[in-house]
N, C-alpha and C. Protein backbone atom coordinates (compact mmCIF):
# COMPACT_ATOMS: atom_id res chain seq x y z
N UNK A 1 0.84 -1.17 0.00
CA UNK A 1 0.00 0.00 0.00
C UNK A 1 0.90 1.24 0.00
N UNK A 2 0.84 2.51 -0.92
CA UNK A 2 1.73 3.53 -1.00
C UNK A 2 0.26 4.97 -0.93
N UNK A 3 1.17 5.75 0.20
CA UNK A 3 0.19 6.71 0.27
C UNK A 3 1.23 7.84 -0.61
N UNK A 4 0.82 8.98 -0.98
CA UNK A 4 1.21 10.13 -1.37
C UNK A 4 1.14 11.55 -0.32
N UNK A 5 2.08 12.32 -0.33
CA UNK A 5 2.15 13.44 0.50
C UNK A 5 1.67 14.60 -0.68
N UNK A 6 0.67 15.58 -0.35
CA UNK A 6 0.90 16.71 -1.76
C UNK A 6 0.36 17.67 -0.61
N UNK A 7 1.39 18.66 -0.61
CA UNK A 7 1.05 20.47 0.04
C UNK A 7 -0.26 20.78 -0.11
N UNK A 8 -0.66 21.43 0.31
CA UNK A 8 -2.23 22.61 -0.11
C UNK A 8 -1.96 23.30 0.68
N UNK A 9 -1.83 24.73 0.15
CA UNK A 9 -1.96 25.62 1.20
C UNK A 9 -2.79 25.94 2.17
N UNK A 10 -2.93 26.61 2.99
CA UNK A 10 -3.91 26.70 4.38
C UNK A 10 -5.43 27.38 3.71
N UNK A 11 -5.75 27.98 2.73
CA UNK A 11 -6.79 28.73 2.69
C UNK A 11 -7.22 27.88 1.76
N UNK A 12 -6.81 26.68 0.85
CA UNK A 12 -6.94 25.58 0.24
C UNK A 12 -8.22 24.50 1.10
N UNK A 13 -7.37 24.14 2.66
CA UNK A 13 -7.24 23.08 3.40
C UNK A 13 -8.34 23.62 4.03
N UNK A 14 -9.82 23.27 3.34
CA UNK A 14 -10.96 23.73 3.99
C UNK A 14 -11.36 22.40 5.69
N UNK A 15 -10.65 21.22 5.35
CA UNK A 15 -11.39 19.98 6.27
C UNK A 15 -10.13 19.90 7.21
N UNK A 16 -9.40 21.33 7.62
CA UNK A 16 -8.37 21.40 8.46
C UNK A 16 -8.95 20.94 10.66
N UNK A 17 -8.10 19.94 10.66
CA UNK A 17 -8.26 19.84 12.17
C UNK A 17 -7.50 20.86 12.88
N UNK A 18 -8.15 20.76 14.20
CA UNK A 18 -7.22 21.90 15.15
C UNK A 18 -6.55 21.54 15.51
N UNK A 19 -5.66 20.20 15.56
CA UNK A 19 -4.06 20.58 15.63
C UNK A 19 -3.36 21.46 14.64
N UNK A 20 -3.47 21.04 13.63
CA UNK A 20 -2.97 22.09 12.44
C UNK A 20 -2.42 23.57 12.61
N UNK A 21 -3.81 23.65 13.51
CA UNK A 21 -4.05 25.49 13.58
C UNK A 21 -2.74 25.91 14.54
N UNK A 22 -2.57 27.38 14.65
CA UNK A 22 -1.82 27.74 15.63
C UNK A 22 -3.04 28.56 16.48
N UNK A 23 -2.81 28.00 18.13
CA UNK A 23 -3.48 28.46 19.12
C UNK A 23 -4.22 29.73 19.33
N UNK A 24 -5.51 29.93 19.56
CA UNK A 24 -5.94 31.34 19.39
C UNK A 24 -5.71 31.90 21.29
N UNK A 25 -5.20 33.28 20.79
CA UNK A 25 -5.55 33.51 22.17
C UNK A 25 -6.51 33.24 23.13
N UNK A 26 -6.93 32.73 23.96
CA UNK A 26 -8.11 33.00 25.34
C UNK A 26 -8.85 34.29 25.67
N UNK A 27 -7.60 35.42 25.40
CA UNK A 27 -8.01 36.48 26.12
C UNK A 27 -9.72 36.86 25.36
N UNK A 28 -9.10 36.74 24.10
CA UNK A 28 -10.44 37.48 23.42
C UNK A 28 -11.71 37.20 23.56
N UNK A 29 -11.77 35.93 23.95
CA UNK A 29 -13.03 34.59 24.09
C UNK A 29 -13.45 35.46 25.66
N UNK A 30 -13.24 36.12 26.33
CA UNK A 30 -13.37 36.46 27.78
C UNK A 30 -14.45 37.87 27.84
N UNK A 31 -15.65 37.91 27.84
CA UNK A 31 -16.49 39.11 27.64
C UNK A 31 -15.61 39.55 28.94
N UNK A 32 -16.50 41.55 28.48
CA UNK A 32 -15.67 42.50 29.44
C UNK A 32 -16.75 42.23 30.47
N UNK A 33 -18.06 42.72 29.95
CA UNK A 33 -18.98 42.74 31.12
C UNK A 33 -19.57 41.93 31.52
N UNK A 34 -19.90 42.37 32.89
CA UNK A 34 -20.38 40.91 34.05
C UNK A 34 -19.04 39.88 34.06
N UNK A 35 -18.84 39.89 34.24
CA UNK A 35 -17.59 39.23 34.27
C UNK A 35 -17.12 38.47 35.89
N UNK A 36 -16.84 37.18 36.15
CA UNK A 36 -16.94 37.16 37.50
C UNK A 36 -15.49 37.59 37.91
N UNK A 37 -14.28 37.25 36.83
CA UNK A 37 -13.01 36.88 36.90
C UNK A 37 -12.84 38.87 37.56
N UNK A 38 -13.37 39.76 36.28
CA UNK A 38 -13.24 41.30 36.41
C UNK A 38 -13.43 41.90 37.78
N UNK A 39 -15.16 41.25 38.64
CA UNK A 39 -15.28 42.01 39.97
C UNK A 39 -14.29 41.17 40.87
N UNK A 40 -14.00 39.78 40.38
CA UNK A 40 -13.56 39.39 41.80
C UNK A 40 -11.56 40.28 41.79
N UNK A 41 -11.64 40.36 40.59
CA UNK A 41 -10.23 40.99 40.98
C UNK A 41 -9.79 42.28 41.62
N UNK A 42 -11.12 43.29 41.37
CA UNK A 42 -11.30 44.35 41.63
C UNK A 42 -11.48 44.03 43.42
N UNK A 43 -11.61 42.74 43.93
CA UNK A 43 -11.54 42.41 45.27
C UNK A 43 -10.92 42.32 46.04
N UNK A 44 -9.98 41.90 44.82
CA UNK A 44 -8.69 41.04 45.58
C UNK A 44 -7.25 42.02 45.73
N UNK A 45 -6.59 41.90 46.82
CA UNK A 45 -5.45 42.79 47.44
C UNK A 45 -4.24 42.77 46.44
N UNK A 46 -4.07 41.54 46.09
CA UNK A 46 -3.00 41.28 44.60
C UNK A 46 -2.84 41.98 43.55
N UNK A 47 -4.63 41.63 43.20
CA UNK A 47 -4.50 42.45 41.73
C UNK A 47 -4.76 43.77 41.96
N UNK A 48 -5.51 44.56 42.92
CA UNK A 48 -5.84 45.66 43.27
C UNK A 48 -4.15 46.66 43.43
N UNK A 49 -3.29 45.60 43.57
CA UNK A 49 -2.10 46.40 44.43
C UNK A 49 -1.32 46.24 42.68
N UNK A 50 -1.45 45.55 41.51
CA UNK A 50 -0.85 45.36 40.38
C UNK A 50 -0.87 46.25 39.86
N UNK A 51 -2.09 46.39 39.37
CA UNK A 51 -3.35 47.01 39.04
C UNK A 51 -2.79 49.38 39.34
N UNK A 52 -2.66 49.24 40.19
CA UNK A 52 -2.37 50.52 41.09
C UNK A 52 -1.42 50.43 40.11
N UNK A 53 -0.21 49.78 40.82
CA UNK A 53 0.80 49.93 40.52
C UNK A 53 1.92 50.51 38.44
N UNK A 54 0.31 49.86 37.86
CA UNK A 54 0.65 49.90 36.73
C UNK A 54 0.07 51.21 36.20
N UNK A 55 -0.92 51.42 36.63
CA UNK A 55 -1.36 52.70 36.35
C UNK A 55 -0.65 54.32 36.69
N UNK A 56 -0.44 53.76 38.00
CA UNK A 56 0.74 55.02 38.59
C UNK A 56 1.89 55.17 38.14
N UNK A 57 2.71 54.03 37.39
CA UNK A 57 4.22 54.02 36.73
C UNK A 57 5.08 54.58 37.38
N UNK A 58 5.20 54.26 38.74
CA UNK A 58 6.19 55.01 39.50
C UNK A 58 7.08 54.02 40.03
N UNK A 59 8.45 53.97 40.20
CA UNK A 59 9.40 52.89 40.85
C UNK A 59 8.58 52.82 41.94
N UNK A 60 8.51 51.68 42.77
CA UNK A 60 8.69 51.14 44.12
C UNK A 60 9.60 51.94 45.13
N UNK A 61 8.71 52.61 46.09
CA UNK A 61 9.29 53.59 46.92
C UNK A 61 9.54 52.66 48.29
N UNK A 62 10.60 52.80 49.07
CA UNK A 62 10.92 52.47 50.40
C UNK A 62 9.94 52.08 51.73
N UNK A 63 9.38 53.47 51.45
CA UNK A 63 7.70 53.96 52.30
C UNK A 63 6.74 52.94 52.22
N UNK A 64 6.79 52.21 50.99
CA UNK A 64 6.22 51.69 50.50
C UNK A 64 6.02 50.16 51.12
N UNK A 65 7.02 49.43 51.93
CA UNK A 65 7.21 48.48 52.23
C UNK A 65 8.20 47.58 51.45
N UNK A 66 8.52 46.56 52.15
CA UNK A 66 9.07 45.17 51.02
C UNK A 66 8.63 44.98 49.79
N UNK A 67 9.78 45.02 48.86
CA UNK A 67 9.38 44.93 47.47
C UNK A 67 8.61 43.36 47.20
N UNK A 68 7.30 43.51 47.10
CA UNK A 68 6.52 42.19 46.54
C UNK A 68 7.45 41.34 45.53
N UNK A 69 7.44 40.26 45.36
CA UNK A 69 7.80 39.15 44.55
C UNK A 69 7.29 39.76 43.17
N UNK A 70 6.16 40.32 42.53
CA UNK A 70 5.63 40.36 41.21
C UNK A 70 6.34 41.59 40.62
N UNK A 71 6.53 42.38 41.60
CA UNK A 71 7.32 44.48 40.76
C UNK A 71 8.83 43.94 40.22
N UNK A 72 9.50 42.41 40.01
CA UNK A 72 10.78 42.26 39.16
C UNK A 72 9.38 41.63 37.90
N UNK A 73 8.32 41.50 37.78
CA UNK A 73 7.77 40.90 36.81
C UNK A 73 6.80 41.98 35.94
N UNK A 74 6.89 43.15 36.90
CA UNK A 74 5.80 44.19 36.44
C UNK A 74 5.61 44.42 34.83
N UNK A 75 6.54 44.34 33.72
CA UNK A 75 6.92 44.67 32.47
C UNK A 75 5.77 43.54 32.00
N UNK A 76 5.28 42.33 32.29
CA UNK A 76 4.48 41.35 31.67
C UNK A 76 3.54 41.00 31.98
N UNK A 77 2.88 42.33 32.89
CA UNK A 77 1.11 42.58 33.57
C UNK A 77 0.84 43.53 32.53
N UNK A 78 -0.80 43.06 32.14
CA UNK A 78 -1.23 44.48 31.48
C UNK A 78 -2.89 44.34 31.77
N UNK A 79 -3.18 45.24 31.59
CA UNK A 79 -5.01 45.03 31.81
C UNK A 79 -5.26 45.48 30.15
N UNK A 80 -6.25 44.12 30.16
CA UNK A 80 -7.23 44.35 28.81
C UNK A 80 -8.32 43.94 29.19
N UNK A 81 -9.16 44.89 28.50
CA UNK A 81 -11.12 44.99 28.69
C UNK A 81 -11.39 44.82 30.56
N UNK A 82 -10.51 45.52 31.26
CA UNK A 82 -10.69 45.74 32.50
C UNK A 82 -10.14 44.38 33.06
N UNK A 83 -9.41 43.18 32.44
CA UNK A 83 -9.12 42.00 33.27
C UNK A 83 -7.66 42.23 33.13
N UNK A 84 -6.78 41.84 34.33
CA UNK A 84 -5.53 41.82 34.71
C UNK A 84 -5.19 40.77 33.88
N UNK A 85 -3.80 40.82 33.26
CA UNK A 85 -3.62 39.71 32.83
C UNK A 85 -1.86 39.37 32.60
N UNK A 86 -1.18 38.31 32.52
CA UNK A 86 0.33 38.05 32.23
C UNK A 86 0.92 38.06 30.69
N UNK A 87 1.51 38.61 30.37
CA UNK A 87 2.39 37.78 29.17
C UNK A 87 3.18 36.98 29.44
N UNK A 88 3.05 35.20 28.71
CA UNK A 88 3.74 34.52 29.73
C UNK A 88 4.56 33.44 27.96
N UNK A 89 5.70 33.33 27.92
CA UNK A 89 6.48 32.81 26.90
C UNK A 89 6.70 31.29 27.29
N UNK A 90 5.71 30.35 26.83
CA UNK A 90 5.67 28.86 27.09
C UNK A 90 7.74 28.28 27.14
N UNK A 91 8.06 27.75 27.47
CA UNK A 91 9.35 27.22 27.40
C UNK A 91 9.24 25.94 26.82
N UNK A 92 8.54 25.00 26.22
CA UNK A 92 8.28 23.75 25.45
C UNK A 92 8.80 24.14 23.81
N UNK A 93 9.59 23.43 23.51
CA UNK A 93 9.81 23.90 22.14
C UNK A 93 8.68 23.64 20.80
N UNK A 94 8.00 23.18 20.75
CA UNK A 94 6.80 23.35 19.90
C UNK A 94 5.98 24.31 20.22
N UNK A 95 6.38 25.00 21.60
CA UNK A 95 4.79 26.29 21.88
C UNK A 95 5.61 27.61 21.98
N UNK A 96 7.21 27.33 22.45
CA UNK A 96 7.77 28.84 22.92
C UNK A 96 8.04 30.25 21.44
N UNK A 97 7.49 29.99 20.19
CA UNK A 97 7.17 31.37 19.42
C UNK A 97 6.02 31.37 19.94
N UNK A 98 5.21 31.08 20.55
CA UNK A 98 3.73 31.78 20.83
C UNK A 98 3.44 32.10 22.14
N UNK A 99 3.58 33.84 21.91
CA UNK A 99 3.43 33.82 23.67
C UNK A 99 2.00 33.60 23.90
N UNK A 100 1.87 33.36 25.12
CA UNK A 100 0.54 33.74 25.98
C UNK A 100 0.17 34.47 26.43
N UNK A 101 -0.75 34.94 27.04
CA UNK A 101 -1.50 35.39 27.85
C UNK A 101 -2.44 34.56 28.77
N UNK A 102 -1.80 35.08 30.17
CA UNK A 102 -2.54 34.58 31.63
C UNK A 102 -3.49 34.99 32.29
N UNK A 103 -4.42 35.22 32.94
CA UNK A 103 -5.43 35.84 33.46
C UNK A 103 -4.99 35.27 35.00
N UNK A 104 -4.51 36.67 36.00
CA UNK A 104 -4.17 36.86 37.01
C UNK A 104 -5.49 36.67 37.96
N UNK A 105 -5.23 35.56 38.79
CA UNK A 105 -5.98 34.57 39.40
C UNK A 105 -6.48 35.19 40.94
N UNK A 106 -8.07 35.90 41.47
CA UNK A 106 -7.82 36.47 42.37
C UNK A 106 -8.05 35.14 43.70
N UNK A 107 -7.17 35.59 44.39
CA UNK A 107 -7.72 34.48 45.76
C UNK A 107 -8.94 34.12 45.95
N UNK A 108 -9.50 34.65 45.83
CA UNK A 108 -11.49 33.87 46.34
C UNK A 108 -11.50 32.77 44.65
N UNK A 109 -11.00 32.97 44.17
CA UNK A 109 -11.18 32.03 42.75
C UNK A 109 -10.23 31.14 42.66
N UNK A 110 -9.39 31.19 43.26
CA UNK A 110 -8.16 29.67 42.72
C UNK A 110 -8.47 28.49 43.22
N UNK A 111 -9.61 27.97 44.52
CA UNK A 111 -10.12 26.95 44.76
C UNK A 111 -10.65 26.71 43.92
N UNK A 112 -12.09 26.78 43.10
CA UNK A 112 -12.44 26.99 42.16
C UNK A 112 -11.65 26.05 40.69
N UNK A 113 -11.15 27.11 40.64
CA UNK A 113 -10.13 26.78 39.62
C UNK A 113 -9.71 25.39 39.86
N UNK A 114 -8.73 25.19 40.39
CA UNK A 114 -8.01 23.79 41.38
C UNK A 114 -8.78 22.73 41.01
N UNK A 115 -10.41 22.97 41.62
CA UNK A 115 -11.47 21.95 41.38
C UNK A 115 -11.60 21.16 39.80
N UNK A 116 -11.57 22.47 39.37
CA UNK A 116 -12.10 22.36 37.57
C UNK A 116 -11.20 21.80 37.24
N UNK A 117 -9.57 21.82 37.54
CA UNK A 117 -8.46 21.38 36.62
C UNK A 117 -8.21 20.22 37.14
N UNK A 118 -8.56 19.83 38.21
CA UNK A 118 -8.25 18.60 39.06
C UNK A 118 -9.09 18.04 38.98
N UNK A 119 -10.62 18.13 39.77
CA UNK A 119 -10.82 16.89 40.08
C UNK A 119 -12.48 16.89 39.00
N UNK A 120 -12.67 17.53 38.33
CA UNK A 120 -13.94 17.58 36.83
C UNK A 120 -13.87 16.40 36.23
N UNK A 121 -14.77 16.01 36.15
CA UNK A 121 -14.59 14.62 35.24
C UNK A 121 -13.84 14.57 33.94
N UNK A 122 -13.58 15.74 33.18
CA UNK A 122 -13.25 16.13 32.03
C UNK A 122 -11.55 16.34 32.53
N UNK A 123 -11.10 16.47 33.53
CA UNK A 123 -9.53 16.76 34.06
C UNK A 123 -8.85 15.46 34.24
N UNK A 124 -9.89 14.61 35.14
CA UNK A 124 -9.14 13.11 34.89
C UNK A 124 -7.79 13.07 36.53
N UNK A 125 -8.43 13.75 37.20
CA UNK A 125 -7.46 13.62 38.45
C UNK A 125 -5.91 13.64 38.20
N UNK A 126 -5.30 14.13 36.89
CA UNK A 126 -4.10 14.23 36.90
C UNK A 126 -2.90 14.79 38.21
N UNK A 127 -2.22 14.04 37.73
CA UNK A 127 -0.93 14.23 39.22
C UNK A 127 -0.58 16.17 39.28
N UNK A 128 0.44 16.49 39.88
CA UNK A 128 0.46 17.56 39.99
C UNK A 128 1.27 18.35 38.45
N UNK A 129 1.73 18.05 38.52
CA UNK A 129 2.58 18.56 36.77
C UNK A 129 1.90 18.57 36.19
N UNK A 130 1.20 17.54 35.62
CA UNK A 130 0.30 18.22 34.59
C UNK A 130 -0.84 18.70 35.31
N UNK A 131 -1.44 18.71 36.28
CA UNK A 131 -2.15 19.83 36.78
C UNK A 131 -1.54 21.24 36.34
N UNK A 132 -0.66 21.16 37.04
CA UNK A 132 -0.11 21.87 36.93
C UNK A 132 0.13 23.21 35.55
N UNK A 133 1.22 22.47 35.01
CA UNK A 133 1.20 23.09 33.29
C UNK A 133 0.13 23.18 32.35
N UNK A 134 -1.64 22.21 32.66
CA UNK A 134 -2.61 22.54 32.38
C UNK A 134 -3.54 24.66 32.74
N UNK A 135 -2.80 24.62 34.35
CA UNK A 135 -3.36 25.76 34.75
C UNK A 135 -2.23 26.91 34.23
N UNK A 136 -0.90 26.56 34.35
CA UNK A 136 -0.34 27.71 33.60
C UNK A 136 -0.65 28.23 32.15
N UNK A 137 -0.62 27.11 31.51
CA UNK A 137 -1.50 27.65 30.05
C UNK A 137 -2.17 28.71 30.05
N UNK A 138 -3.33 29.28 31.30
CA UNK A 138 -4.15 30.08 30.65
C UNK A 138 -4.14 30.98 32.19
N UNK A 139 -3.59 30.86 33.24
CA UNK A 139 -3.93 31.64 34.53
C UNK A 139 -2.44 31.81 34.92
N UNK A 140 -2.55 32.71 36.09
CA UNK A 140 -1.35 32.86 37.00
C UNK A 140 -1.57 33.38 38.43
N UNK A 141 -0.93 32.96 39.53
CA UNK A 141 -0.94 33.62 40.56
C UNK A 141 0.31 32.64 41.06
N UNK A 142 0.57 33.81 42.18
CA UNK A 142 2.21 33.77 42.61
C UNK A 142 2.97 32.46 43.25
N UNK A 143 1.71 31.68 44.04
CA UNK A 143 1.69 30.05 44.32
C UNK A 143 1.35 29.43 43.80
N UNK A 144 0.79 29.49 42.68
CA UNK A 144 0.49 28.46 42.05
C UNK A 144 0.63 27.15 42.05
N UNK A 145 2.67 26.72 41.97
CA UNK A 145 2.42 25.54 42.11
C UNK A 145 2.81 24.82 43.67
N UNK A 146 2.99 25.34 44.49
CA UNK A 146 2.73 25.42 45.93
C UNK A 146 1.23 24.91 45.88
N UNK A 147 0.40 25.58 45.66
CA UNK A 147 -1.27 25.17 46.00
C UNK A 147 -1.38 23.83 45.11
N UNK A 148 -1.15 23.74 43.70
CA UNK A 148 -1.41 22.79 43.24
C UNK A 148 -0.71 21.55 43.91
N UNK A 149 0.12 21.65 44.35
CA UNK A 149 1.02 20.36 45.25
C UNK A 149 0.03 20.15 46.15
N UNK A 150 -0.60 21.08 47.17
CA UNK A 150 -0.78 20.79 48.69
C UNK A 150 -2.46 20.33 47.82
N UNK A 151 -3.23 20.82 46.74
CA UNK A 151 -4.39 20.58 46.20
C UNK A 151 -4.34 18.63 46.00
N UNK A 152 -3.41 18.43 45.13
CA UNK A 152 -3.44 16.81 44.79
C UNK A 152 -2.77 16.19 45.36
N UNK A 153 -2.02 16.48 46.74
CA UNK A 153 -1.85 15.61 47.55
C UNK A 153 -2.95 14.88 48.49
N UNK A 154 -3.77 16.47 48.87
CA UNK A 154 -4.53 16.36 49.72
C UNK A 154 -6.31 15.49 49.10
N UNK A 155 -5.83 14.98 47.51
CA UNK A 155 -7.19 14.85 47.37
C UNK A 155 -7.53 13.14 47.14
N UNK A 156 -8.82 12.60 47.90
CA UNK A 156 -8.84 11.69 48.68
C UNK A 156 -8.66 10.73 47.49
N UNK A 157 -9.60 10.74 46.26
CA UNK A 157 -9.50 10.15 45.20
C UNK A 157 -8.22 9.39 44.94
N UNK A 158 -7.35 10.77 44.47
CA UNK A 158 -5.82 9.69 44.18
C UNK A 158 -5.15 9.32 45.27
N UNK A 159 -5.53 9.95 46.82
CA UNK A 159 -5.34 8.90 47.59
C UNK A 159 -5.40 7.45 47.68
N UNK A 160 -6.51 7.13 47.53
CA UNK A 160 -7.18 6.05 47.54
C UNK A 160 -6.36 5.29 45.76
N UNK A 161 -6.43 5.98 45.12
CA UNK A 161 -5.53 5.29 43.86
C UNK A 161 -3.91 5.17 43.91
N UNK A 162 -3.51 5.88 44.61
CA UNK A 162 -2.30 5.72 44.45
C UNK A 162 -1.13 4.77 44.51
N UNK A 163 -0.23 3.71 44.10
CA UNK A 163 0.24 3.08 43.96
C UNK A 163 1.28 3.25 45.17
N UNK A 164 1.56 2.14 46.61
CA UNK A 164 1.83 2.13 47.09
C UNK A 164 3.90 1.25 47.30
N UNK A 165 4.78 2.18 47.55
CA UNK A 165 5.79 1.94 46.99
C UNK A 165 6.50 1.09 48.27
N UNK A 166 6.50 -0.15 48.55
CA UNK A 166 6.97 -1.09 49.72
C UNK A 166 8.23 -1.66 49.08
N UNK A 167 9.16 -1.90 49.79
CA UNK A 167 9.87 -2.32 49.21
C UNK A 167 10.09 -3.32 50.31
N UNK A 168 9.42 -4.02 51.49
CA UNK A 168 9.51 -4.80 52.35
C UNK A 168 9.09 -6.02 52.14
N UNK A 169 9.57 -7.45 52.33
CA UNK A 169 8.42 -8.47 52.37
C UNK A 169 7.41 -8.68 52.96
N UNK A 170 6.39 -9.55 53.02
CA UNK A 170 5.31 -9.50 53.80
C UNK A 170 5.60 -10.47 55.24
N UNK A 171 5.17 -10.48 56.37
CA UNK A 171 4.99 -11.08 57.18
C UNK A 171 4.54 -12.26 57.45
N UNK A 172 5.03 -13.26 57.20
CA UNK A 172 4.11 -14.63 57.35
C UNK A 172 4.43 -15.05 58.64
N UNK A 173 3.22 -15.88 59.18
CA UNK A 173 3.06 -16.43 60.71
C UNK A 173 3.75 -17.52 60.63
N UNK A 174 4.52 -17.84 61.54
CA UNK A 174 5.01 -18.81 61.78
C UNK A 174 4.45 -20.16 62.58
N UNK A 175 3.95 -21.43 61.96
CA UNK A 175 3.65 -22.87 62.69
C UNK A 175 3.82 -22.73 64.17
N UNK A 176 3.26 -22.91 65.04
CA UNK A 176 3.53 -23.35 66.84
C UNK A 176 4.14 -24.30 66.85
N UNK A 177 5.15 -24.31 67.37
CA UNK A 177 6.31 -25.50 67.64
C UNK A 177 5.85 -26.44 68.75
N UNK A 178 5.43 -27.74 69.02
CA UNK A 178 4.82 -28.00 69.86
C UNK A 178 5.71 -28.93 70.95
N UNK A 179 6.99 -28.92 70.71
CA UNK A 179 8.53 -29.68 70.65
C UNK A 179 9.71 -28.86 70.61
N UNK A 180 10.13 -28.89 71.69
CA UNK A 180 11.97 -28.70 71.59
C UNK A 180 12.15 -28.78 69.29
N UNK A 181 13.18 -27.69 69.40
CA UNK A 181 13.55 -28.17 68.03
C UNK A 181 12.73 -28.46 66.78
N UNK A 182 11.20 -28.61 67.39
CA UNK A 182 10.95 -28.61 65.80
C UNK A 182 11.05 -27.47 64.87
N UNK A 183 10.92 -26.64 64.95
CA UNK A 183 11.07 -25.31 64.21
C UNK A 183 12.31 -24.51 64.31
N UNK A 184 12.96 -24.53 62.80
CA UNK A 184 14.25 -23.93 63.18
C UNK A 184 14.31 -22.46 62.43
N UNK A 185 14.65 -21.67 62.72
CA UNK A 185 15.06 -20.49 61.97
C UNK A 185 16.85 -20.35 61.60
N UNK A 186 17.20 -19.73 59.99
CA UNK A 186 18.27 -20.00 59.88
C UNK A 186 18.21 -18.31 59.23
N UNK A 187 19.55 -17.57 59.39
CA UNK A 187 19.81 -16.22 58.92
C UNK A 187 21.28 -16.68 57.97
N UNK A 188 21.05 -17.04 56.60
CA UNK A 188 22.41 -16.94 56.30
C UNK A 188 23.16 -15.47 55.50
N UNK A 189 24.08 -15.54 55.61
CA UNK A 189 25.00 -14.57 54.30
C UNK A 189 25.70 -15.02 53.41
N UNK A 190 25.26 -14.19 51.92
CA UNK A 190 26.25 -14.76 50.71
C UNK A 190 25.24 -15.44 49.84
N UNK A 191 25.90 -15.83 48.87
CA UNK A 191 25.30 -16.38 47.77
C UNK A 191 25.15 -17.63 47.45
């Protein structure tokens, strides 16, 4: 049996699957209004303090307190249609020309989240890594994978599945000797 390879260009290739395609952003798919992701951030102390921060364009003053972990990252926050969001450059070599964009995750929502990526019937209880690199794809917040660790450790499911690593023999009972000598135990060494 011999198959043939022949080009068609892309505007050709009407019965194109979506691997083919290159990834559309998220952001755009995200209405502005009503929005739960928009008020809850406007809630939250994180993005509220980003948020400030980007608007005011002023260095980080002393007065100010301890420089937060995110103001060495400030250059790759931006707000669009009122939602906070990351530019984030995948490091996988089939994805790293396409950056991303993250949607900055407010605390009352990352349980939430956690749930959906973990334990949804559609998530499949994956271990923490790919939990993991599932939620970076499209969100960010500063623990991320801190929470996702303490999230699928703690969850009872793959508890209960998890493959238990013994490396001990088992215990077998030993016969009642009912006689001097009948039962001997021997410990040798060597081969």
């Amino acid at each position: 049996m011999k198959f043939s390879v022949q080009y068609r260009p892309g505007r050709l290739h009407e019965n194109a699957d979506f691997l083919s395609r290159i990834p559309m952003n998220l952001i755009s798919a995200i209405p502005a209004d009503n929005n739960i992701m928009c008020q809850e951030q406007q809630k939250d102390s994180l993005c509220k303090a980003i948020i400030t921060f980007l608007e005011q364009n002023e260095p980080w003053k002393k007065e100010d307190g301890p420089i937060p972990s995110w103001v060495c990252e400030i250059d790759y926050f931006f707000v669009e249609n009122g939602l906070l969001c990351k530019h984030y450059q995948p490091t996988s070599v089939k994805r790293k020309n396409f950056e991303q964009c993250q949607v900055v995750v407010p605390l009352s929502l990352r349980k939430q989240l956690l749930q959906e990526y973990h334990d949804s019937p559609l998530s499949g209880h994956m271990a923490t890594r790919r939990t993991f690199f599932r939620l970076r794809d499209k969100y960010y917040w500063p623990t991320m994978l801190r929470d996702v660790k303490e999230y699928c450790t703690s969850c009872e499911s793959c508890a209960l599945g998890r493959r238990v690593h013994s490396t001990k023999a088992y215990l077998n009972p030993l016969d009642l000797a009912t006689r001097p000598f009948e039962v001997l135990g021997l410990d040798f060494l060597g081969s």
